[in-house]
C-alpha atoms as a PDB file:
ATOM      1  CA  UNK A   1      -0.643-135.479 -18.437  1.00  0.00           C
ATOM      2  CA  UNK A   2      -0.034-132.048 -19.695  1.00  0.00           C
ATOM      3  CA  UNK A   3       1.302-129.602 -17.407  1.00  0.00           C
ATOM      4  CA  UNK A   4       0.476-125.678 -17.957  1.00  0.00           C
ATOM      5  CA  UNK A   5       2.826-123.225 -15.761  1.00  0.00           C
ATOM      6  CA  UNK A   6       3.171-119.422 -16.206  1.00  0.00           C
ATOM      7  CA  UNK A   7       3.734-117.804 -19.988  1.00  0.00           C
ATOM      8  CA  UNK A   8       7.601-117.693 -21.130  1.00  0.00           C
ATOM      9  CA  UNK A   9       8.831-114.475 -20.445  1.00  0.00           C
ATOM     10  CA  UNK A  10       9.235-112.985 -23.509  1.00  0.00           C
ATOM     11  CA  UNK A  11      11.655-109.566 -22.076  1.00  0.00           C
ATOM     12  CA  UNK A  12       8.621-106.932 -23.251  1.00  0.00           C
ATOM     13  CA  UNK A  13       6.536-105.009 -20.241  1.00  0.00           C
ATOM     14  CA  UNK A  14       2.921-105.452 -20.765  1.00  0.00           C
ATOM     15  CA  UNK A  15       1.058-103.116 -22.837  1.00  0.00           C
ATOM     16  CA  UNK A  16      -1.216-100.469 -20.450  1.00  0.00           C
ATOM     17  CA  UNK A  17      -3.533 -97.451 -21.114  1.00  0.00           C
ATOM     18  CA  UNK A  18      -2.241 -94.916 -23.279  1.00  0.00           C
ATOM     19  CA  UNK A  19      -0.979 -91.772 -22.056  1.00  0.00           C
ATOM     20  CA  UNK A  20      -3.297 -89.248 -24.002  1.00  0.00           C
ATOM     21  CA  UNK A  21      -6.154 -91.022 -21.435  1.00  0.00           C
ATOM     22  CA  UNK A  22      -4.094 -89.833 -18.224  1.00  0.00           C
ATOM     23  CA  UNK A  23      -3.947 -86.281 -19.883  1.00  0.00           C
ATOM     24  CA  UNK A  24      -7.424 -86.383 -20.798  1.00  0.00           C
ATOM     25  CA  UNK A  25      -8.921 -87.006 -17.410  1.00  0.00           C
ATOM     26  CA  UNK A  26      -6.724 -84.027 -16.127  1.00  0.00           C
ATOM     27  CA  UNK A  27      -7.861 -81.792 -18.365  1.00  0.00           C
ATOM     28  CA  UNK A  28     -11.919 -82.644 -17.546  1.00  0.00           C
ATOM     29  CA  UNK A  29     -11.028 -82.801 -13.807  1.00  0.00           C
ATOM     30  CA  UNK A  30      -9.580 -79.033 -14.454  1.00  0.00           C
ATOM     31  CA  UNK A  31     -12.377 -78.060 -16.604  1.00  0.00           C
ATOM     32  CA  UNK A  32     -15.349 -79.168 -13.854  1.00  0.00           C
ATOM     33  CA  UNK A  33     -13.061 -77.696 -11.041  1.00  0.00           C
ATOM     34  CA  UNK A  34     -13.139 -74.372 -12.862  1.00  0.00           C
ATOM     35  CA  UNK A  35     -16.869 -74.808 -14.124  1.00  0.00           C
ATOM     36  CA  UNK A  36     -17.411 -75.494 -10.046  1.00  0.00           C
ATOM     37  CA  UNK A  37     -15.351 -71.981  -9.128  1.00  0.00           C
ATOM     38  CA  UNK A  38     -17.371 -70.319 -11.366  1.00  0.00           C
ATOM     39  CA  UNK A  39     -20.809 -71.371 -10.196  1.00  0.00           C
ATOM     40  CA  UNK A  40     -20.317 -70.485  -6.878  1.00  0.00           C
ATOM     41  CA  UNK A  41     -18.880 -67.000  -6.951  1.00  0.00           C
ATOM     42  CA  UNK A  42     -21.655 -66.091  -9.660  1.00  0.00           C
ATOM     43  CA  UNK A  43     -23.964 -66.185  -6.714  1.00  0.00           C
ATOM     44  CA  UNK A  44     -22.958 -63.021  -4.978  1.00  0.00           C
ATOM     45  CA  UNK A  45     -23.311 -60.012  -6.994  1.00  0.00           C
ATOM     46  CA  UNK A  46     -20.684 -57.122  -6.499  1.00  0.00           C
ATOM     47  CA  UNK A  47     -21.305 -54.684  -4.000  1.00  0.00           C
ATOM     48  CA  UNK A  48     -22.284 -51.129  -5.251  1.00  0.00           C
ATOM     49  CA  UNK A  49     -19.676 -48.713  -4.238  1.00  0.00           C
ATOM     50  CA  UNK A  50     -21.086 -45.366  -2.652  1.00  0.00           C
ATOM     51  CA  UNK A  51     -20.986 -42.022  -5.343  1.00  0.00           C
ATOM     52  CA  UNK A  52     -19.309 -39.387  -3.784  1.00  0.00           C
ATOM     53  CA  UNK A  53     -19.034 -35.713  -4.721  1.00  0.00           C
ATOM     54  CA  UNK A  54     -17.317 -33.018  -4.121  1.00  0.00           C
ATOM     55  CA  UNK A  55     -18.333 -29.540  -4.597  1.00  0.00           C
ATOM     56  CA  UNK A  56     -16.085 -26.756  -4.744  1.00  0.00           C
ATOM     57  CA  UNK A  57     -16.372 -24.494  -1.210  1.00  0.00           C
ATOM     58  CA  UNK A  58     -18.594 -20.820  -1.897  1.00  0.00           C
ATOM     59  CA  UNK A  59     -16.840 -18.012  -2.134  1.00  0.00           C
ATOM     60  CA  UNK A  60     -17.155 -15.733   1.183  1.00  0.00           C
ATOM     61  CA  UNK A  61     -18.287 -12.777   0.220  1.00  0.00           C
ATOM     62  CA  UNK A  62     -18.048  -9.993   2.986  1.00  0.00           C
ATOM     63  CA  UNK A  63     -21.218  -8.297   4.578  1.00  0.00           C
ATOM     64  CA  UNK A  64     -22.735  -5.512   2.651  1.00  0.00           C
ATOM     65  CA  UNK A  65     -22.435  -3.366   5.932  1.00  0.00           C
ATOM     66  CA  UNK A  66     -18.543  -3.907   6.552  1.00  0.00           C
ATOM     67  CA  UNK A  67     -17.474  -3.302   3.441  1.00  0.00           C
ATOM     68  CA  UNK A  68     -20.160   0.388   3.505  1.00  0.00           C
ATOM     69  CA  UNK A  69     -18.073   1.405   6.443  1.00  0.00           C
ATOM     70  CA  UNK A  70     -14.894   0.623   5.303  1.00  0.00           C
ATOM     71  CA  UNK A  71     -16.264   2.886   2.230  1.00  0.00           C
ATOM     72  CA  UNK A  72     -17.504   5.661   4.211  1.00  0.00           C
ATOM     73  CA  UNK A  73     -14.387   5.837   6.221  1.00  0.00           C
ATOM     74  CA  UNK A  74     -12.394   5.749   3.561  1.00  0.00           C
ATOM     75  CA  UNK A  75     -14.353   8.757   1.627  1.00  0.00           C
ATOM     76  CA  UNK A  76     -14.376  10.897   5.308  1.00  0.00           C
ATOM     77  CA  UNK A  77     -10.353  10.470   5.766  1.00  0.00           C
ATOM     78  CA  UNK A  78      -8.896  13.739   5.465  1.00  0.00           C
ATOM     79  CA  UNK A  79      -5.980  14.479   2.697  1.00  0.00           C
ATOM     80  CA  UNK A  80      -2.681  15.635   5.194  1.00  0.00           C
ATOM     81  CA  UNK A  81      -1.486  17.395   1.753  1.00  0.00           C
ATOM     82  CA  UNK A  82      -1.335  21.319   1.565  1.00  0.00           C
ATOM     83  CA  UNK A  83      -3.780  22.844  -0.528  1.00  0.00           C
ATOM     84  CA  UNK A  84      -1.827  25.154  -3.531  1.00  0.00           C
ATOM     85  CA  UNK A  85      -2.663  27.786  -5.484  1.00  0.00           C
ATOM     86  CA  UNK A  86      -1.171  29.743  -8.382  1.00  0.00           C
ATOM     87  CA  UNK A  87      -0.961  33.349  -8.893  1.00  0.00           C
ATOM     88  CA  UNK A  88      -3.202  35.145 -12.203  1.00  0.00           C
ATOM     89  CA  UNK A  89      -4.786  31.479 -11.904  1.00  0.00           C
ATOM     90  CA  UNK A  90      -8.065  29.763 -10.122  1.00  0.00           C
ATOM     91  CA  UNK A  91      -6.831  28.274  -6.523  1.00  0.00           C
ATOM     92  CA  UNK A  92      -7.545  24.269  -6.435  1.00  0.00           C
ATOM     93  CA  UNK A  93      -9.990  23.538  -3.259  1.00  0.00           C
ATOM     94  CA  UNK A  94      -8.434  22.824   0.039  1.00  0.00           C
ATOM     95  CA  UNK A  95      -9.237  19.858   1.274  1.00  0.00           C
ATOM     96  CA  UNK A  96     -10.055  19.069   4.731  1.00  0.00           C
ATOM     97  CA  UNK A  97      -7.819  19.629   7.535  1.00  0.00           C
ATOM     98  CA  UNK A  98      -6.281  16.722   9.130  1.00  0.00           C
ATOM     99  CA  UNK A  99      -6.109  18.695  12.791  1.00  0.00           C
ATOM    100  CA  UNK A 100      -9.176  17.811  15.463  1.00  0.00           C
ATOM    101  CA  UNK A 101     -12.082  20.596  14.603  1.00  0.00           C
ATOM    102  CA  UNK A 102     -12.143  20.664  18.452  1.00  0.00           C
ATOM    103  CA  UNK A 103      -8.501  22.301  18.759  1.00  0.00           C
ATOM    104  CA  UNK A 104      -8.687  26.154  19.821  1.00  0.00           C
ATOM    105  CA  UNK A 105      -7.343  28.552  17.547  1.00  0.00           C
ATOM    106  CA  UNK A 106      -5.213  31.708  18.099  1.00  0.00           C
ATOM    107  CA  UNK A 107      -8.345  33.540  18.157  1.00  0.00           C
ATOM    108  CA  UNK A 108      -8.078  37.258  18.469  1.00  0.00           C
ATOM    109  CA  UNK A 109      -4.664  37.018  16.303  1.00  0.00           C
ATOM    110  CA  UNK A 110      -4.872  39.885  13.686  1.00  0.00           C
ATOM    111  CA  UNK A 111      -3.365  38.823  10.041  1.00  0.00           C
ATOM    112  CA  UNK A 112       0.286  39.325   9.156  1.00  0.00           C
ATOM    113  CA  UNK A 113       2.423  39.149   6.234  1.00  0.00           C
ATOM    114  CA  UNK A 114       6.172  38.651   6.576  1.00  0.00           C
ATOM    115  CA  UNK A 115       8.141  39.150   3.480  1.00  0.00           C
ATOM    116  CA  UNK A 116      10.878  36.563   3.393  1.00  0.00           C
ATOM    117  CA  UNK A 117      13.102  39.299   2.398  1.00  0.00           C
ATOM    118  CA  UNK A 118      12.605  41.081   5.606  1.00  0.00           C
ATOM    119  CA  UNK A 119      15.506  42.396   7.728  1.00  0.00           C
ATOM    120  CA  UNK A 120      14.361  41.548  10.926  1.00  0.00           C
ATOM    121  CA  UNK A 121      14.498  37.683   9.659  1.00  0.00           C
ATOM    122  CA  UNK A 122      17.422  35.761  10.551  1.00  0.00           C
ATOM    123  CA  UNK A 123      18.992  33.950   7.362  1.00  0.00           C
ATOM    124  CA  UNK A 124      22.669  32.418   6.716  1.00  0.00           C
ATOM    125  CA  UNK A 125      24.811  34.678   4.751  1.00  0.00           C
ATOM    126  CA  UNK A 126      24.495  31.814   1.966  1.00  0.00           C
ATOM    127  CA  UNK A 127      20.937  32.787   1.476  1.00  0.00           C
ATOM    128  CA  UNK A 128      20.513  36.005  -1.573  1.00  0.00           C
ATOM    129  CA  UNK A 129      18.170  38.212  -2.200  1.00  0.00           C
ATOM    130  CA  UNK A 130      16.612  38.280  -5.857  1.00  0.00           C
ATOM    131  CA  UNK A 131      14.450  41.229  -7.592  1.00  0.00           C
ATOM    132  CA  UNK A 132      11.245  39.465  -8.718  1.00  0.00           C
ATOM    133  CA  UNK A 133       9.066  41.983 -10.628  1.00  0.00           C
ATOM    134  CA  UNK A 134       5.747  39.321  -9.581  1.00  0.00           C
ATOM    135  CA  UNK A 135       6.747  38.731  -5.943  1.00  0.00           C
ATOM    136  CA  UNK A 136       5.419  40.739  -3.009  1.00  0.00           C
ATOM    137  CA  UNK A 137       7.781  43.637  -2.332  1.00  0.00           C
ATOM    138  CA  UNK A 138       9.742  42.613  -5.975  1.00  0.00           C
ATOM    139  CA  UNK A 139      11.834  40.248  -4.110  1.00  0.00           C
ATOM    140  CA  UNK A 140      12.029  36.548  -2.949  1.00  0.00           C
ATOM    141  CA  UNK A 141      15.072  34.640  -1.329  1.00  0.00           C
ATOM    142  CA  UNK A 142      17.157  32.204  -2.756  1.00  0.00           C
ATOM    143  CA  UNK A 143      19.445  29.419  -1.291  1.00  0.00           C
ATOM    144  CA  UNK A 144      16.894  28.225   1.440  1.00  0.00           C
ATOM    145  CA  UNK A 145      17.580  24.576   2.599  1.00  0.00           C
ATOM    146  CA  UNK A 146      20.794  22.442   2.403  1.00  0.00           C
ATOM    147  CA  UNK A 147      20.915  22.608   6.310  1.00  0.00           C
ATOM    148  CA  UNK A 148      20.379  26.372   5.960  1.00  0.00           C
ATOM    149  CA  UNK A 149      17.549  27.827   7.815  1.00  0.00           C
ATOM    150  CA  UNK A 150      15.552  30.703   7.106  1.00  0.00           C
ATOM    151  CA  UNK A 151      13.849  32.351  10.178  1.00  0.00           C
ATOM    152  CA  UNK A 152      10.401  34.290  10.126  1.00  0.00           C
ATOM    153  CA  UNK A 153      10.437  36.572  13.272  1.00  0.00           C
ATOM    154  CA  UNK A 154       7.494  38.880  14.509  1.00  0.00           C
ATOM    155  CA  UNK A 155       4.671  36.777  14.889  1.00  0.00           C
ATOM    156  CA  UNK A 156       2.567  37.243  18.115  1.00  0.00           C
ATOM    157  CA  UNK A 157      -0.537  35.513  19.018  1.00  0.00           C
ATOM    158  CA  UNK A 158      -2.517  37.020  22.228  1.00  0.00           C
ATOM    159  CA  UNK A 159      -3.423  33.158  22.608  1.00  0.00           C
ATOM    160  CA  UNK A 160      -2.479  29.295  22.216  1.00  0.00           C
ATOM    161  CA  UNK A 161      -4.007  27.944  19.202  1.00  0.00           C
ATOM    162  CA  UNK A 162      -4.136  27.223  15.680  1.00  0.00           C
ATOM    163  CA  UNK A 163      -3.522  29.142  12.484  1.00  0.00           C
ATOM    164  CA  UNK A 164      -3.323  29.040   9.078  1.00  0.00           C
ATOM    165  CA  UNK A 165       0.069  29.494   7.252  1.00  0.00           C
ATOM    166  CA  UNK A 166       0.247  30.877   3.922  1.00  0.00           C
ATOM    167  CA  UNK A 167       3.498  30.416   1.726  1.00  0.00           C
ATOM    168  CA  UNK A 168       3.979  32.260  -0.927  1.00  0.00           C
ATOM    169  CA  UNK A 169       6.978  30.516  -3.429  1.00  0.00           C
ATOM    170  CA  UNK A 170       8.468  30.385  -6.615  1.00  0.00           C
ATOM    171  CA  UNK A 171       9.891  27.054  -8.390  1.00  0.00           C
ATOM    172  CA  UNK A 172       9.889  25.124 -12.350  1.00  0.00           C
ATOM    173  CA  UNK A 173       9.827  21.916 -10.443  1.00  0.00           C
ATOM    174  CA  UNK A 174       8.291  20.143  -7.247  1.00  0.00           C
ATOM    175  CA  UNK A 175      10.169  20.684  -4.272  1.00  0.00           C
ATOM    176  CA  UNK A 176       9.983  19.776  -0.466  1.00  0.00           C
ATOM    177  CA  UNK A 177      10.476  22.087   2.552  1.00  0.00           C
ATOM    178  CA  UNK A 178      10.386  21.204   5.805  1.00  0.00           C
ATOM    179  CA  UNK A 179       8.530  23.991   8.479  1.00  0.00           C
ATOM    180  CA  UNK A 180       8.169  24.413  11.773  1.00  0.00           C
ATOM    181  CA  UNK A 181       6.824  26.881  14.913  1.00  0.00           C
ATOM    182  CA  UNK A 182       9.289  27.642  17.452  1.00  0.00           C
ATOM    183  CA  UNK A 183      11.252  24.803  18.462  1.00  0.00           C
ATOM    184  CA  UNK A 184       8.515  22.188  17.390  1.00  0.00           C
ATOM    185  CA  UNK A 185       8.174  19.298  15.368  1.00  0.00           C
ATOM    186  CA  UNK A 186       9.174  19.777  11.606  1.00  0.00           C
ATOM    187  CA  UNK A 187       6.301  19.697   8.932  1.00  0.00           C
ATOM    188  CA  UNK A 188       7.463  18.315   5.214  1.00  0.00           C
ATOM    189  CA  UNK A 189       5.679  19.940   2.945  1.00  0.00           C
ATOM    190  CA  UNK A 190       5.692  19.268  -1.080  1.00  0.00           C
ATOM    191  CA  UNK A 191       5.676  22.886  -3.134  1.00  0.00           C
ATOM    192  CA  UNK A 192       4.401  21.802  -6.755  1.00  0.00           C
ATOM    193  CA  UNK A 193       5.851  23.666  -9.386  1.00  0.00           C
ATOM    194  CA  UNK A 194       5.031  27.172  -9.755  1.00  0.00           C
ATOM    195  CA  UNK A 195       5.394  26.835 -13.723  1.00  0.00           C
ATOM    196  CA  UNK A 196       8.612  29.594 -13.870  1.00  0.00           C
ATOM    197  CA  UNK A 197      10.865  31.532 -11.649  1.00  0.00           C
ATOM    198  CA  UNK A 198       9.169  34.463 -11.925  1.00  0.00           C
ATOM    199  CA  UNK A 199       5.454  33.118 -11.657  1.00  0.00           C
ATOM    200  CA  UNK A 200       4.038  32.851  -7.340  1.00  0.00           C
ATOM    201  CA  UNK A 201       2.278  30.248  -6.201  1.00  0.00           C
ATOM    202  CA  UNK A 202       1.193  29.093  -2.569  1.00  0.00           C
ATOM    203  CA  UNK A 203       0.333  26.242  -0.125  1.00  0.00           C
ATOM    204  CA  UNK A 204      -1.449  26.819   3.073  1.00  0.00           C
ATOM    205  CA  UNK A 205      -0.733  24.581   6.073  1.00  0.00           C
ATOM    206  CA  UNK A 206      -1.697  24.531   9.940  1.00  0.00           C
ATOM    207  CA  UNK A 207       0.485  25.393  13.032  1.00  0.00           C
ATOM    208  CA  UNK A 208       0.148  25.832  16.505  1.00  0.00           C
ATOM    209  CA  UNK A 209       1.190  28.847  18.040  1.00  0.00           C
ATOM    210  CA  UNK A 210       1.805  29.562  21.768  1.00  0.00           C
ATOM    211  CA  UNK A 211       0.949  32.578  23.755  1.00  0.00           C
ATOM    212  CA  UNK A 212       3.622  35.541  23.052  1.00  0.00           C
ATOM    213  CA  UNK A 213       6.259  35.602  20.550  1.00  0.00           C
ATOM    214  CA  UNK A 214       6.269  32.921  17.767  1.00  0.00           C
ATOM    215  CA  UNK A 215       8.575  31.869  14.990  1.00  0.00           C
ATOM    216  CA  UNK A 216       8.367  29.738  12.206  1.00  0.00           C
ATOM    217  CA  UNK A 217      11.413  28.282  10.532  1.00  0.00           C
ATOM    218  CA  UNK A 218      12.233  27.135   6.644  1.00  0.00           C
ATOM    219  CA  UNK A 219      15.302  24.621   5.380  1.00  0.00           C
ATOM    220  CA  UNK A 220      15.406  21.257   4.057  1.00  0.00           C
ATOM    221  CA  UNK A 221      18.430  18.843   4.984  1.00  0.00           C
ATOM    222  CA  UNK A 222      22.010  18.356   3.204  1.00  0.00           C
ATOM    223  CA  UNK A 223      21.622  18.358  -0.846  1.00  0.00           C
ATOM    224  CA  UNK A 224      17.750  19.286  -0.704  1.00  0.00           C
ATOM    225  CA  UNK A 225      16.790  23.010  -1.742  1.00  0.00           C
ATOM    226  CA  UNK A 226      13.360  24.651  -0.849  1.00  0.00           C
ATOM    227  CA  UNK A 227      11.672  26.917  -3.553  1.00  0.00           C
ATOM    228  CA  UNK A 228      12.519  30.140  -3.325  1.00  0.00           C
ATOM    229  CA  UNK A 229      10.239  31.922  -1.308  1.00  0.00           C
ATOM    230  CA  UNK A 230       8.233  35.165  -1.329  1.00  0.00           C
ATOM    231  CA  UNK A 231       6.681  35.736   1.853  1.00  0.00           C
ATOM    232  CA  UNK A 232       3.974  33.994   4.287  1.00  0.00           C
ATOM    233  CA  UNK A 233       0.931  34.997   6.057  1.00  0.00           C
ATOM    234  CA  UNK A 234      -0.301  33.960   9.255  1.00  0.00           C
ATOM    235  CA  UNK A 235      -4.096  34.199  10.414  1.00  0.00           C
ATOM    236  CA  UNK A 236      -6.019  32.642  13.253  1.00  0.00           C
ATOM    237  CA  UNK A 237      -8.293  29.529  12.346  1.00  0.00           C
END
C-alpha cells in the first residue's frame, strides 16, 4: 500500500497572477468611471448667461428758454463804467446808466462849470497850478490824490436829485480817482489816458445832490495820483 500525503515543500511561494493584470483592471475601472462622469453631465447643457449693456447717460442739455433769459439779461445789464471822451476827437457812446430811471433828478438845476483852478476851491498847499494852453481857462491842477483832496465848492441844486458830472482831465496813462458829493460814499472812477499832458479828455458820471449847497470832492489814497484835472460840469439829469 502506497501512501500519498501533501507535496514536499520545496521553500518557493506559489506562482500567482501577474502584476501588469492588477494594473490593468485599474486602469479600465478608471477609464469607465470617467466615461460614466462624462455621460451624465453631457446631459445638461450650460445655462445662457443674460447680455447686458450699458449705455453711456445723455448729456443734459439746458432748456432753450433758460438759457434766452440768462442771454437777455445778460445783454440788458448796464456797464457801471464812465463813458470818456477826448478833446479835437469823436466822444465814444455812453452806455447806460447803472442808477434806477425812476430816481428824481435835480431838476430845475441850471449848468455850471467849475474850473479846478478856481480860488474859491479848497486844495492842500501840495496841489500846483500848471498853464495848459488846451485846458479851460489855460490851466489844470497838479498833485491831486496821495491822501490829498481837492474840493469843488459852489454847486447849488434848488432840489434832491440826480446829475450828471462832467470831468474834464489830462493824463499819458490810465489812472483812478476816487469822487464823491458832500460827505457821501466815494465813487472810483478809471480816467483812460488822455494821449499827452497837454491833450483834455473827459468821463461823465452820476451823483446825487441834496437840496442847498453841494460839494464834490477829488483824491485817491497813499501812493495813488489822479490825472490832473481841468475842470467839471454839473447838470441836472
Amino acid at each position: 500500500m502506497i501512501e500519498v500525503g501533501p507535496p514536499a515543500y520545496t521553500g518557493r511561494r506559489r506562482a500567482g497572477p501577474p502584476r501588469y493584470v492588477f494594473v490593468a483592471v485599474l486602469v479600465v475601472v478608471a477609464l469607465v468611471a470617467l466615461l460614466l462622469r462624462t455621460m451624465a453631465g453631457g446631459d445638461s447643457a450650460p445655462r445662457p448667461q443674460a447680455e447686458v449693456s450699458f449705455e453711456a447717460p445723455a448729456p443734459v442739455v439746458p432748456p432753450m428758454e433758460s438759457t434766452a433769459a440768462a442771454t437777455s439779461a445778460a445783454a440788458q445789464s448796464p456797464s457801471a463804467r464812465p463813458s470818456r471822451s477826448v478833446t479835437g476827437a469823436p466822444a465814444s457812446s455812453s452806455p447806460p446808466s447803472s442808477s434806477p430811471t425812476t430816481s428824481p433828478s435835480a431838476g430845475g438845476t441850471p449848468a455850471k462849470t467849475i474850473e479846478a483852478e478856481a480860488s474859491a476851491n479848497r486844495r492842500p498847499s501840495q496841489m500846483t497850478v500848471r498853464e495848459v494852453s488846451t485846458a479851460s481857462g489855460g490851466r489844470a491842477v497838479t498833485g491831486v490824490g496821495n491822501n490829498r483832496v481837492l474840493e469843488f465848492t459852489g454847486i447849488t441844486a434848488q432840489r434832491a436829485g440826480e446829475a450828471t458830472v462832467t470831468v474834464a482831465y489830462l493824463s499819458t496813462e490810465e489812472r483812478s480817482c476816487r469822487l464823491r458829493t458832500g460827505r457821501g460814499a466815494w465813487q472810483q472812477i478809471r480816467f483812460p489816458a488822455s494821449g499827452a499832458w497837454d491833450r483834455v479828455a473827459t468821463v461823465t458820471l452820476t451823483v446825487r445832490l441834496e437840496v442847498g449847497q453841494n460839494t464834490i470832492e477829488a483824491g485817491n489814497t497813499t501812493g495813488r495820483w489822479c490825472p490832473d484835472l481841468d475842470r467839471i460840469t454839473v447838470a441836472p439829469r
